[in-house]
PDB file of N, CA and C in Angstrom:
ATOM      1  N   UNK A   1      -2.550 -18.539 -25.899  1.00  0.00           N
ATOM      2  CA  UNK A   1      -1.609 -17.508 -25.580  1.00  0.00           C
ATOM      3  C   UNK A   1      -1.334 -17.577 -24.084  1.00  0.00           C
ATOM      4  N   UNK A   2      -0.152 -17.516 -23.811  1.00  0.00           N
ATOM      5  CA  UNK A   2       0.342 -17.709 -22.160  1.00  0.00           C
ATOM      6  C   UNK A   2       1.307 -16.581 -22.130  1.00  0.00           C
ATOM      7  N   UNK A   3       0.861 -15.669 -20.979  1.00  0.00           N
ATOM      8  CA  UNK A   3       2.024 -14.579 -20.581  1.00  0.00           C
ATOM      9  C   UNK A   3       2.940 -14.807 -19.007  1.00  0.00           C
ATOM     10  N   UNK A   4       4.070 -15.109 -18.967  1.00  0.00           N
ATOM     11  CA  UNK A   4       4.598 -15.193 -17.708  1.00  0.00           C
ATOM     12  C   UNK A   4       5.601 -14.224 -17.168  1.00  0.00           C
ATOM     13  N   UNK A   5       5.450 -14.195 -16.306  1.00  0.00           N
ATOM     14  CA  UNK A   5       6.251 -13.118 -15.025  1.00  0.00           C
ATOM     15  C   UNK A   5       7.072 -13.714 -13.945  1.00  0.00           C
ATOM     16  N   UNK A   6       8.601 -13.585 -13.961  1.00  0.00           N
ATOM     17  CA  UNK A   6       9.174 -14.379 -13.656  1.00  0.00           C
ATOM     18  C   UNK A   6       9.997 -13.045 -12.492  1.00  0.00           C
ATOM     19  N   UNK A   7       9.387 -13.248 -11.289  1.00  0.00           N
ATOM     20  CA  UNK A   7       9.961 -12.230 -10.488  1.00  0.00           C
ATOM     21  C   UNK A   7       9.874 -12.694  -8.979  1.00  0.00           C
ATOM     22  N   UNK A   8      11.212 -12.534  -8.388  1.00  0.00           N
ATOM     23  CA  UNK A   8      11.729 -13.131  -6.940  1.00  0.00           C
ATOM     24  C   UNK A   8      11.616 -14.587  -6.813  1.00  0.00           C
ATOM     25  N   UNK A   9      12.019 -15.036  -7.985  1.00  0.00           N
ATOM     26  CA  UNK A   9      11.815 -16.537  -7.637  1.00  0.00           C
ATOM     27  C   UNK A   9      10.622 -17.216  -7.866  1.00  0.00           C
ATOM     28  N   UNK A  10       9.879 -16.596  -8.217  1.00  0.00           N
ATOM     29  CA  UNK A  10       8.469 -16.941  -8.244  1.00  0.00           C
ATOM     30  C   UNK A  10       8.120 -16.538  -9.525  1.00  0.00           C
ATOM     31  N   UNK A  11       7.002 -17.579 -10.347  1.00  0.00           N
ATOM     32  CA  UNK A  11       6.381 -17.397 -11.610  1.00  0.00           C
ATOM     33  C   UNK A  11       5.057 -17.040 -11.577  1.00  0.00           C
ATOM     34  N   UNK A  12       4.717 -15.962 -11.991  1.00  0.00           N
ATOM     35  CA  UNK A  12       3.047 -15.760 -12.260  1.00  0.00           C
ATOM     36  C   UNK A  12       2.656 -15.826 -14.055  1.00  0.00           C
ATOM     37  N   UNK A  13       1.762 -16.459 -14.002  1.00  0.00           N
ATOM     38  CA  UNK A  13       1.024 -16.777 -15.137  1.00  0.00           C
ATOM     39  C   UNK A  13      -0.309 -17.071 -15.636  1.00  0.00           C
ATOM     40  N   UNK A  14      -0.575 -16.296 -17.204  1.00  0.00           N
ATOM     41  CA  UNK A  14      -1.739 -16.011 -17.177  1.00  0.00           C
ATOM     42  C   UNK A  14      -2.540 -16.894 -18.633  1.00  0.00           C
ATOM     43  N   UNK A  15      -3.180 -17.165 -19.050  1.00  0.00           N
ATOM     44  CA  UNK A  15      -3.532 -18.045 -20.021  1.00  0.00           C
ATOM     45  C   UNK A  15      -4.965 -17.845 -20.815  1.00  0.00           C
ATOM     46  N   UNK A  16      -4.794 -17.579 -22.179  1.00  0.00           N
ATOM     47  CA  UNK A  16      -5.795 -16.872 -22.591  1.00  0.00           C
ATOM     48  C   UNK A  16      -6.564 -18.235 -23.853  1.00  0.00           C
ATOM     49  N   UNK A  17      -7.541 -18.870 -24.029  1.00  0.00           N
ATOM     50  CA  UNK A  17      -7.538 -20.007 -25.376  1.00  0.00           C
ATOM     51  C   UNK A  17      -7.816 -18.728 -26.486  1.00  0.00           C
ATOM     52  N   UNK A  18      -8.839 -17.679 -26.446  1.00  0.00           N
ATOM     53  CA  UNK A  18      -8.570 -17.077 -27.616  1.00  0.00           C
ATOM     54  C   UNK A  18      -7.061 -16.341 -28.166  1.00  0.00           C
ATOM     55  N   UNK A  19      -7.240 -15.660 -29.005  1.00  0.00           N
ATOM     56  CA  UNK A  19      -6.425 -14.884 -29.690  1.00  0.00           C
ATOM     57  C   UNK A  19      -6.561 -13.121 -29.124  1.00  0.00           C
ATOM     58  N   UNK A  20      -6.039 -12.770 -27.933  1.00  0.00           N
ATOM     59  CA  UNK A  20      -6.338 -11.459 -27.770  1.00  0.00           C
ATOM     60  C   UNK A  20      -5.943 -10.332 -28.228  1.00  0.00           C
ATOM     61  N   UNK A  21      -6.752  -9.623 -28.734  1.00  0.00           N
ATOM     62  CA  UNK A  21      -5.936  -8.258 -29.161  1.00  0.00           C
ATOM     63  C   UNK A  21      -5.354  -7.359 -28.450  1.00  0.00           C
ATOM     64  N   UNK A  22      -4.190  -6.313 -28.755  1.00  0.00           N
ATOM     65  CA  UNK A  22      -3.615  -5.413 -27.472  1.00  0.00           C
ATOM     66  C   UNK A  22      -4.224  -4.901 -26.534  1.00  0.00           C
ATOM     67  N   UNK A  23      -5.334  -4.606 -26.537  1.00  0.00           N
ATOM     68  CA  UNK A  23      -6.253  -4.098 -25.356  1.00  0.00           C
ATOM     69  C   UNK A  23      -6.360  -5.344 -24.686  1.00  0.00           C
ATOM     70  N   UNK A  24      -6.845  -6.386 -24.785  1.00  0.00           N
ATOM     71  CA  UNK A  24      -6.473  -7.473 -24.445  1.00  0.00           C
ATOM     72  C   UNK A  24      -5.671  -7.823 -23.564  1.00  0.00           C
ATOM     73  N   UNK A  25      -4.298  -8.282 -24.110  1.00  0.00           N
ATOM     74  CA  UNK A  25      -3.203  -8.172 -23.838  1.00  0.00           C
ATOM     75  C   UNK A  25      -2.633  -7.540 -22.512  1.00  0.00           C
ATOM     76  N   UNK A  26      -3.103  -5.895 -22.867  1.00  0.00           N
ATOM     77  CA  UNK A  26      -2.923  -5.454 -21.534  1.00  0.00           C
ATOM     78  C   UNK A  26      -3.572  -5.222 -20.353  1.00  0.00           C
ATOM     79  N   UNK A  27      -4.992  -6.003 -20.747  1.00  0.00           N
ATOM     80  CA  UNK A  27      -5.955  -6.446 -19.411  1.00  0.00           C
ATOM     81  C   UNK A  27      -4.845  -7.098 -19.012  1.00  0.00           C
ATOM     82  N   UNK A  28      -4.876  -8.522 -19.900  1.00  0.00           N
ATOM     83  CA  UNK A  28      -3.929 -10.026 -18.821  1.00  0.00           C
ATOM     84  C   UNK A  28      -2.794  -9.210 -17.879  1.00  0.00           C
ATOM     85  N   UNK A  29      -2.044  -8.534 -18.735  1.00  0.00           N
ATOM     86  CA  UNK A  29      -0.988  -7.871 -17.488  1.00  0.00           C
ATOM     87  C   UNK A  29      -1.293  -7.252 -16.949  1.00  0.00           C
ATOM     88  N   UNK A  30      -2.333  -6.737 -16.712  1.00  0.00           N
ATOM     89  CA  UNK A  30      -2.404  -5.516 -15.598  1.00  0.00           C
ATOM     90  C   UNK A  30      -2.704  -6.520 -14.361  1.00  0.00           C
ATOM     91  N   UNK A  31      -3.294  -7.708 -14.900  1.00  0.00           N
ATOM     92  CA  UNK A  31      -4.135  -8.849 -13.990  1.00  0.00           C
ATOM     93  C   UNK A  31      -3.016  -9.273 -13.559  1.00  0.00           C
ATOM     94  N   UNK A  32      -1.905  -9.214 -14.255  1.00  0.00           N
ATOM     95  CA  UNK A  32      -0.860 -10.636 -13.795  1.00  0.00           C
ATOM     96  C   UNK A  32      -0.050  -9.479 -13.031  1.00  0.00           C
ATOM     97  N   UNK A  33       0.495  -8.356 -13.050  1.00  0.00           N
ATOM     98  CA  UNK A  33       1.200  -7.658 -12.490  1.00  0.00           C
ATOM     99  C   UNK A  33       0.523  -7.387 -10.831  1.00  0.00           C
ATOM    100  N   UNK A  34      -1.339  -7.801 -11.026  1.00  0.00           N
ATOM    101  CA  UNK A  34      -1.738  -6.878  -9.196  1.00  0.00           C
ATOM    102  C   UNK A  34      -1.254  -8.504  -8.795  1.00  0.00           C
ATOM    103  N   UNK A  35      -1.384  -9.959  -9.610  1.00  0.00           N
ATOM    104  CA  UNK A  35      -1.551 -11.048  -8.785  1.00  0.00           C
ATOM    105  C   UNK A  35      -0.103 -11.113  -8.618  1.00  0.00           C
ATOM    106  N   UNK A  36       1.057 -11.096  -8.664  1.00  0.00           N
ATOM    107  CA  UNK A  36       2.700 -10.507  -8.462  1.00  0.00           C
ATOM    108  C   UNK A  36       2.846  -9.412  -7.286  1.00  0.00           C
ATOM    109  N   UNK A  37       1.927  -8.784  -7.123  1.00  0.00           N
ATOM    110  CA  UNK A  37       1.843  -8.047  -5.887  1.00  0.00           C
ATOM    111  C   UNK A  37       2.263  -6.734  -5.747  1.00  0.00           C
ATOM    112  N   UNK A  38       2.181  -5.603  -7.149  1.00  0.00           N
ATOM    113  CA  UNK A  38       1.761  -4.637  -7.400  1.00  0.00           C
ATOM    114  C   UNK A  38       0.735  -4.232  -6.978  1.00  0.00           C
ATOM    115  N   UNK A  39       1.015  -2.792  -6.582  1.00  0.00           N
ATOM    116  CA  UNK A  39      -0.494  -2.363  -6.183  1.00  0.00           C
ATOM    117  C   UNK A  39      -1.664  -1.868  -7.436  1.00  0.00           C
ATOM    118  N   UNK A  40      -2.678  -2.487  -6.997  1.00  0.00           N
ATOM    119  CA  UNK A  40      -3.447  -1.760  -8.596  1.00  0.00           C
ATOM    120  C   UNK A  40      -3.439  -0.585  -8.705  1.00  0.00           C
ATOM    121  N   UNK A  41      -3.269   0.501  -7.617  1.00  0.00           N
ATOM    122  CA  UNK A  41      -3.014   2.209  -8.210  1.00  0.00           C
ATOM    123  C   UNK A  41      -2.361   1.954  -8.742  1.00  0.00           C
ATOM    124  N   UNK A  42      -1.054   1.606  -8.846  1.00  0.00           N
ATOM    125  CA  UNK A  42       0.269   1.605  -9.673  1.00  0.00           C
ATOM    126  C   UNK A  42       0.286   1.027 -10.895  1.00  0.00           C
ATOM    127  N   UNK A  43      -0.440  -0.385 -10.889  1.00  0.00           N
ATOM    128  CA  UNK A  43      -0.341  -0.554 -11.901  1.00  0.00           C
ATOM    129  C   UNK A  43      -1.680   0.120 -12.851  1.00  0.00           C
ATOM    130  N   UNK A  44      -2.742   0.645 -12.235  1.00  0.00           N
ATOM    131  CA  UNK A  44      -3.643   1.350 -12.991  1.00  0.00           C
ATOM    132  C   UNK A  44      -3.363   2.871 -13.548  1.00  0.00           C
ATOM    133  N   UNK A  45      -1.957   2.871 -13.135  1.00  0.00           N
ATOM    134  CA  UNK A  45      -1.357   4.597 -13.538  1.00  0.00           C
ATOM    135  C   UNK A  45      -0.152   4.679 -14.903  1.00  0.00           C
ATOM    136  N   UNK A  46      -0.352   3.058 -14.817  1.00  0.00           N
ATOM    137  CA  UNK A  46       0.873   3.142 -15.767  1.00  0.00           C
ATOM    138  C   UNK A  46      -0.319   2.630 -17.346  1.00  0.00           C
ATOM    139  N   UNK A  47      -1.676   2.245 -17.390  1.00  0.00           N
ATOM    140  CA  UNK A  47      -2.023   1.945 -18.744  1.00  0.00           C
ATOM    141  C   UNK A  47      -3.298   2.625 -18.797  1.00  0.00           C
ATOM    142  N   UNK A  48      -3.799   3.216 -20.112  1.00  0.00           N
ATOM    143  CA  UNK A  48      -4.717   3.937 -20.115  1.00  0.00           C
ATOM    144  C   UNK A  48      -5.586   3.140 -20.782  1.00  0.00           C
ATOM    145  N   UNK A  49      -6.693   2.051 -19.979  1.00  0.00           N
ATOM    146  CA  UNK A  49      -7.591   1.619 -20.101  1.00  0.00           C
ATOM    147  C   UNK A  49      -8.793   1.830 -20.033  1.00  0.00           C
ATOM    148  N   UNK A  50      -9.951   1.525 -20.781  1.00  0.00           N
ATOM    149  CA  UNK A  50     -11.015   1.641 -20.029  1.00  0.00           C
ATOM    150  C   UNK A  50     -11.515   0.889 -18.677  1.00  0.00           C
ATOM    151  N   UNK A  51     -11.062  -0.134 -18.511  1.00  0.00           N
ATOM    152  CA  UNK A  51     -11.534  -0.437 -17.097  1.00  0.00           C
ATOM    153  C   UNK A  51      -9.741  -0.327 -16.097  1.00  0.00           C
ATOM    154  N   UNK A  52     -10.352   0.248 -14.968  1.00  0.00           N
ATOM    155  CA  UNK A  52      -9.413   0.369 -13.832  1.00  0.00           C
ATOM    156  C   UNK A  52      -9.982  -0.147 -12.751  1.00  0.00           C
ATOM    157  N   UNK A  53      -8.469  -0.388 -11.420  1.00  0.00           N
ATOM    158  CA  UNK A  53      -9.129  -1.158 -10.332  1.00  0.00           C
ATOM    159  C   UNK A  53     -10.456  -0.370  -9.868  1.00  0.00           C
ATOM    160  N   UNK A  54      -9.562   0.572  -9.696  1.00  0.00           N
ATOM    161  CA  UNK A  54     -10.208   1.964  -9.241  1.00  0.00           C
ATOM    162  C   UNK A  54     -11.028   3.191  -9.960  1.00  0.00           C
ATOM    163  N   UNK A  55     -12.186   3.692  -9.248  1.00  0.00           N
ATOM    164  CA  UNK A  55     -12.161   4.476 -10.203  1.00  0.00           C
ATOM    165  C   UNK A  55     -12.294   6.310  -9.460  1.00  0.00           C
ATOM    166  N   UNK A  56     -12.157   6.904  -9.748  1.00  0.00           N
ATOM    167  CA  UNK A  56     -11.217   8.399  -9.904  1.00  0.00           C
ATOM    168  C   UNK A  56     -11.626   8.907  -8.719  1.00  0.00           C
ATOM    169  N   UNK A  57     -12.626   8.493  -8.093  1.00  0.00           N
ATOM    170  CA  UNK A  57     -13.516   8.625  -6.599  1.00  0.00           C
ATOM    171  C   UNK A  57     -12.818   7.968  -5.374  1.00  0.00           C
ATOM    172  N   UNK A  58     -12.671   6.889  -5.562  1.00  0.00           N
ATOM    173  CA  UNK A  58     -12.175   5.885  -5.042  1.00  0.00           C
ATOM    174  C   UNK A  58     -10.540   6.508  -4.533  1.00  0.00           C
ATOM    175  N   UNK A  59      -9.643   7.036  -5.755  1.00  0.00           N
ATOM    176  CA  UNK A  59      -8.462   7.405  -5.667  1.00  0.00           C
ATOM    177  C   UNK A  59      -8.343   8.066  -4.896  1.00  0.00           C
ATOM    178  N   UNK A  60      -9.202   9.325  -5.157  1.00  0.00           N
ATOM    179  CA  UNK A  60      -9.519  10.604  -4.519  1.00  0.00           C
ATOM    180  C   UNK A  60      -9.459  10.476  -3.072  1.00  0.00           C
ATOM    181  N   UNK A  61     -10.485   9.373  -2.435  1.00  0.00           N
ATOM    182  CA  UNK A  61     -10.641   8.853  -1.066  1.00  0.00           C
ATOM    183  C   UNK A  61      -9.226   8.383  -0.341  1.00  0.00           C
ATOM    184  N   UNK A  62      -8.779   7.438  -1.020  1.00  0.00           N
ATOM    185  CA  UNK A  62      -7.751   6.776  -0.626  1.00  0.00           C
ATOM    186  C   UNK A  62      -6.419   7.618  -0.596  1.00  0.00           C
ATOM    187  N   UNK A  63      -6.125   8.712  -1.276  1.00  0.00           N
ATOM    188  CA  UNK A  63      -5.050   9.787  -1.031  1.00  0.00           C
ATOM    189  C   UNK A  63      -5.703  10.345  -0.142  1.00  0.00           C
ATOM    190  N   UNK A  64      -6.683  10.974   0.037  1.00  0.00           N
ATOM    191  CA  UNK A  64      -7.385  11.712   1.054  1.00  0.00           C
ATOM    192  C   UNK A  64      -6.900  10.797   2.191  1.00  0.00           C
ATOM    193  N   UNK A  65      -7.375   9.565   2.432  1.00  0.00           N
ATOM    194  CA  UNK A  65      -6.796   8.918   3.732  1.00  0.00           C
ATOM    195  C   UNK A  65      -5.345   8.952   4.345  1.00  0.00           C
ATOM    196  N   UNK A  66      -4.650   8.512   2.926  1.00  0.00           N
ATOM    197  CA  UNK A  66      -2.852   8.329   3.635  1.00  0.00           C
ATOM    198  C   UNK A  66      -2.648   9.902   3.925  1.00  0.00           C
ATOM    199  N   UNK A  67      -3.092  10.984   3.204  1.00  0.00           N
ATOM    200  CA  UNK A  67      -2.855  12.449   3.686  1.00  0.00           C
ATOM    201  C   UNK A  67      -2.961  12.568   5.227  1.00  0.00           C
ATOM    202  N   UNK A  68      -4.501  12.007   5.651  1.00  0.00           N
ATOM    203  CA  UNK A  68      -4.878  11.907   6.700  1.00  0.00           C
ATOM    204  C   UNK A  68      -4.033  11.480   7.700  1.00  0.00           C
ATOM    205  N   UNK A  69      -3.587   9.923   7.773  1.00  0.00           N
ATOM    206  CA  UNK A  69      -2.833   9.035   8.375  1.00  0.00           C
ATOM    207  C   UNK A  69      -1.167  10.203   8.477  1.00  0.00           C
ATOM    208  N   UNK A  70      -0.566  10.412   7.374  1.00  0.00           N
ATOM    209  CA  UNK A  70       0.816  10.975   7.512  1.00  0.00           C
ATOM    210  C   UNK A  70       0.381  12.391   8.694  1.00  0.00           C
ATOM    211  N   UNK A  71      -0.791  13.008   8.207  1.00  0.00           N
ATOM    212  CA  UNK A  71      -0.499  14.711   8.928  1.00  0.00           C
ATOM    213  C   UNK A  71      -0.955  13.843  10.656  1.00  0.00           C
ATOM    214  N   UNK A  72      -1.906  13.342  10.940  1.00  0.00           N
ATOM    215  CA  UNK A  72      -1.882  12.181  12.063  1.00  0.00           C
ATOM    216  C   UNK A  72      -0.630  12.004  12.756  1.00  0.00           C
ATOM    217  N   UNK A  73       0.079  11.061  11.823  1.00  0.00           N
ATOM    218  CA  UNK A  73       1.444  10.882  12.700  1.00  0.00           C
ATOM    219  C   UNK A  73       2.138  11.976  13.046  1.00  0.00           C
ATOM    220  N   UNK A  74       2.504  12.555  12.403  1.00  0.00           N
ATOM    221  CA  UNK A  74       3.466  13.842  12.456  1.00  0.00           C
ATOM    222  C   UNK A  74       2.514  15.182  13.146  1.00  0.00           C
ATOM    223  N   UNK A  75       1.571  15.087  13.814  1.00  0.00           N
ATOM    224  CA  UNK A  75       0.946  15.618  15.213  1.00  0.00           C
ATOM    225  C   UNK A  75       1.805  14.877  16.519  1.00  0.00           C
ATOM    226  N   UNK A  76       1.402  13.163  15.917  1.00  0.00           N
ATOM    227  CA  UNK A  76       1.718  12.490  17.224  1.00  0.00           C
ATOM    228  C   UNK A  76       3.121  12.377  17.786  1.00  0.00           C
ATOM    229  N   UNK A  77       3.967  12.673  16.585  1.00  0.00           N
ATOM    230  CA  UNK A  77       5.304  12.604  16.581  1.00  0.00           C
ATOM    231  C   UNK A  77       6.191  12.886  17.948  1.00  0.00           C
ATOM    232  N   UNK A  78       5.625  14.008  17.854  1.00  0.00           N
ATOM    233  CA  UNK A  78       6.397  14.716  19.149  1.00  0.00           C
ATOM    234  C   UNK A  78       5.484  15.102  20.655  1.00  0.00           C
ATOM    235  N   UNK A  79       4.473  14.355  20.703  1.00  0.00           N
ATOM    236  CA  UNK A  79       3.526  15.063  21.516  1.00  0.00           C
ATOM    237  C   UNK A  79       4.068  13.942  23.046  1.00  0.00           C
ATOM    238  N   UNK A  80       4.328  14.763  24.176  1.00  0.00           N
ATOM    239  CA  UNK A  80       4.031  14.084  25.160  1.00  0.00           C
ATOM    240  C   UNK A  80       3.043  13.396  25.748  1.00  0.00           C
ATOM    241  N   UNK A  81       2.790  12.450  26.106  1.00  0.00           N
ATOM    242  CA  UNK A  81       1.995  11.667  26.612  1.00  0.00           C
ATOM    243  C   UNK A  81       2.215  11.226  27.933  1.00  0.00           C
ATOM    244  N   UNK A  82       3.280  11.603  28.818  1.00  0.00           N
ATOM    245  CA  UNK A  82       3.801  11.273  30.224  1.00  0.00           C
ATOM    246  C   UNK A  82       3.192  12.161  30.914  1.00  0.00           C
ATOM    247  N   UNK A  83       2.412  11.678  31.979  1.00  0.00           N
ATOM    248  CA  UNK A  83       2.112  12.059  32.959  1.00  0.00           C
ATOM    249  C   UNK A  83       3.130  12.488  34.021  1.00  0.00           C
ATOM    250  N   UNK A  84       3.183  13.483  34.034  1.00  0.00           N
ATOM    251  CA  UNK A  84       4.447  13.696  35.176  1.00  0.00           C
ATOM    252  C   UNK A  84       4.286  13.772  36.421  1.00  0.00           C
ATOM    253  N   UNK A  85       3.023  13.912  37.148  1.00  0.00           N
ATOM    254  CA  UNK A  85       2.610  13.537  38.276  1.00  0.00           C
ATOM    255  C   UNK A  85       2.768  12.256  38.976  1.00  0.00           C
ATOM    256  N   UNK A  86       2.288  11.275  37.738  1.00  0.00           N
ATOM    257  CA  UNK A  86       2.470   9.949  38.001  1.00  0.00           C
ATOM    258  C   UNK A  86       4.212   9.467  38.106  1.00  0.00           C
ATOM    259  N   UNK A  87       4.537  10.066  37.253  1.00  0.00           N
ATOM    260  CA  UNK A  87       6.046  10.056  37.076  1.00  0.00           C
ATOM    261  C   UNK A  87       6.801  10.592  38.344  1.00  0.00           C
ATOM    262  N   UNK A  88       6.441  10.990  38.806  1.00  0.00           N
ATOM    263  CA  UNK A  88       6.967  11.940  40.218  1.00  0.00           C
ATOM    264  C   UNK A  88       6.174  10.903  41.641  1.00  0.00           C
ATOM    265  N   UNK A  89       5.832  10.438  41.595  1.00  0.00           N
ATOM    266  CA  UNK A  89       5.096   9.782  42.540  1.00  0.00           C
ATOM    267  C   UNK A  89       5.760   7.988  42.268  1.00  0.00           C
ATOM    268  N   UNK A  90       5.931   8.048  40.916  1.00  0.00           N
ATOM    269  CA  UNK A  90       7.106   6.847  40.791  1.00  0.00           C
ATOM    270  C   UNK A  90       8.715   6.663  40.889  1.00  0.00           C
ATOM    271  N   UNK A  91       8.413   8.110  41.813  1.00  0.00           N
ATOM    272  CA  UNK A  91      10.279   7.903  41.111  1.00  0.00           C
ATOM    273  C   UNK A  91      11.162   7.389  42.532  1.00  0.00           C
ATOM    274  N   UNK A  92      12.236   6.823  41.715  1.00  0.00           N
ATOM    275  CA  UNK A  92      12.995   6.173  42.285  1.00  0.00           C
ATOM    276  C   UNK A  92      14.113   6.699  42.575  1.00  0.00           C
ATOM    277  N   UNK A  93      14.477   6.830  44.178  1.00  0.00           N
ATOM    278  CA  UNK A  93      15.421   7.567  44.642  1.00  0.00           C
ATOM    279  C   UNK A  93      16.933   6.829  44.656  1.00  0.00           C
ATOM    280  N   UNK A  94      17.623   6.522  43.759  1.00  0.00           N
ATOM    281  CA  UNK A  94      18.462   5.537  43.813  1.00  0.00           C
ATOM    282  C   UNK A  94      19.254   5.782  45.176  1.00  0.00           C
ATOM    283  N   UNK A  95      19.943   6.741  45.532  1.00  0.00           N
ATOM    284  CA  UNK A  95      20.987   7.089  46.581  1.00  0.00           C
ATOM    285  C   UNK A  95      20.603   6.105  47.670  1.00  0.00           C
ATOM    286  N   UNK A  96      19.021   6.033  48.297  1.00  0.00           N
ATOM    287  CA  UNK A  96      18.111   5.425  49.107  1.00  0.00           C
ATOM    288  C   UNK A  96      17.935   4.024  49.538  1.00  0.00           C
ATOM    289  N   UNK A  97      18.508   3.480  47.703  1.00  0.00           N
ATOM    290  CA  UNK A  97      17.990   2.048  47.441  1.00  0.00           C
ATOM    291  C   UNK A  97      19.397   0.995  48.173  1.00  0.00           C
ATOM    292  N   UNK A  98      20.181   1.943  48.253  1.00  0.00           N
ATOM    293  CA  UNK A  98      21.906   1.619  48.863  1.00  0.00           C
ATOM    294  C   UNK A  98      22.136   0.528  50.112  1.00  0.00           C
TER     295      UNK A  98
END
């Protein structure tokens, strides 16, 4: 049994000598969809298997992080970081430079 994935030009493929049954089946793709370059959350959200990349801890962590990372940026977003002292002690009097 051979399953192929024919996406951006590129072929991924997976090759089984037994006879697999649907559980089976949708191991190989879940396999052939992360090696295509799906993320395994994604593709571990779309089949209800017993084995996942991840497991429910793991998820937990990893949303916990990008939460982290986004509220992070959007502190840093707008925050000044110029020294204005220094900025004032650099500045350039154009009229001067004449």
């Amino acid at each position: 049994m051979k399953l192929e994935l024919h996406l951006h030009d590129k072929i991924y493929s997976v090759e089984s000598q037994d006879h697999p049954d649907i559980t089976e089946m949708a191991e190989l793709f879940k396999g052939l969809l992360v090696s295509a370059g799906f993320h395994p959350q994604s593709v571990d959200s779309l089949f209800e298997l017993d084995s996942q990349w991840f497991t429910e801890e793991e998820k937990n962590l990893c949303n916990a992080w990008k939460d982290m990372k986004v509220q992070e940026y959007q502190d840093n977003l707008y925050k000044n970081d110029i020294d204005l002292n220094k900025l004032e002690q650099n500045k350039i009097d154009f009229n001067e430079a004449e």
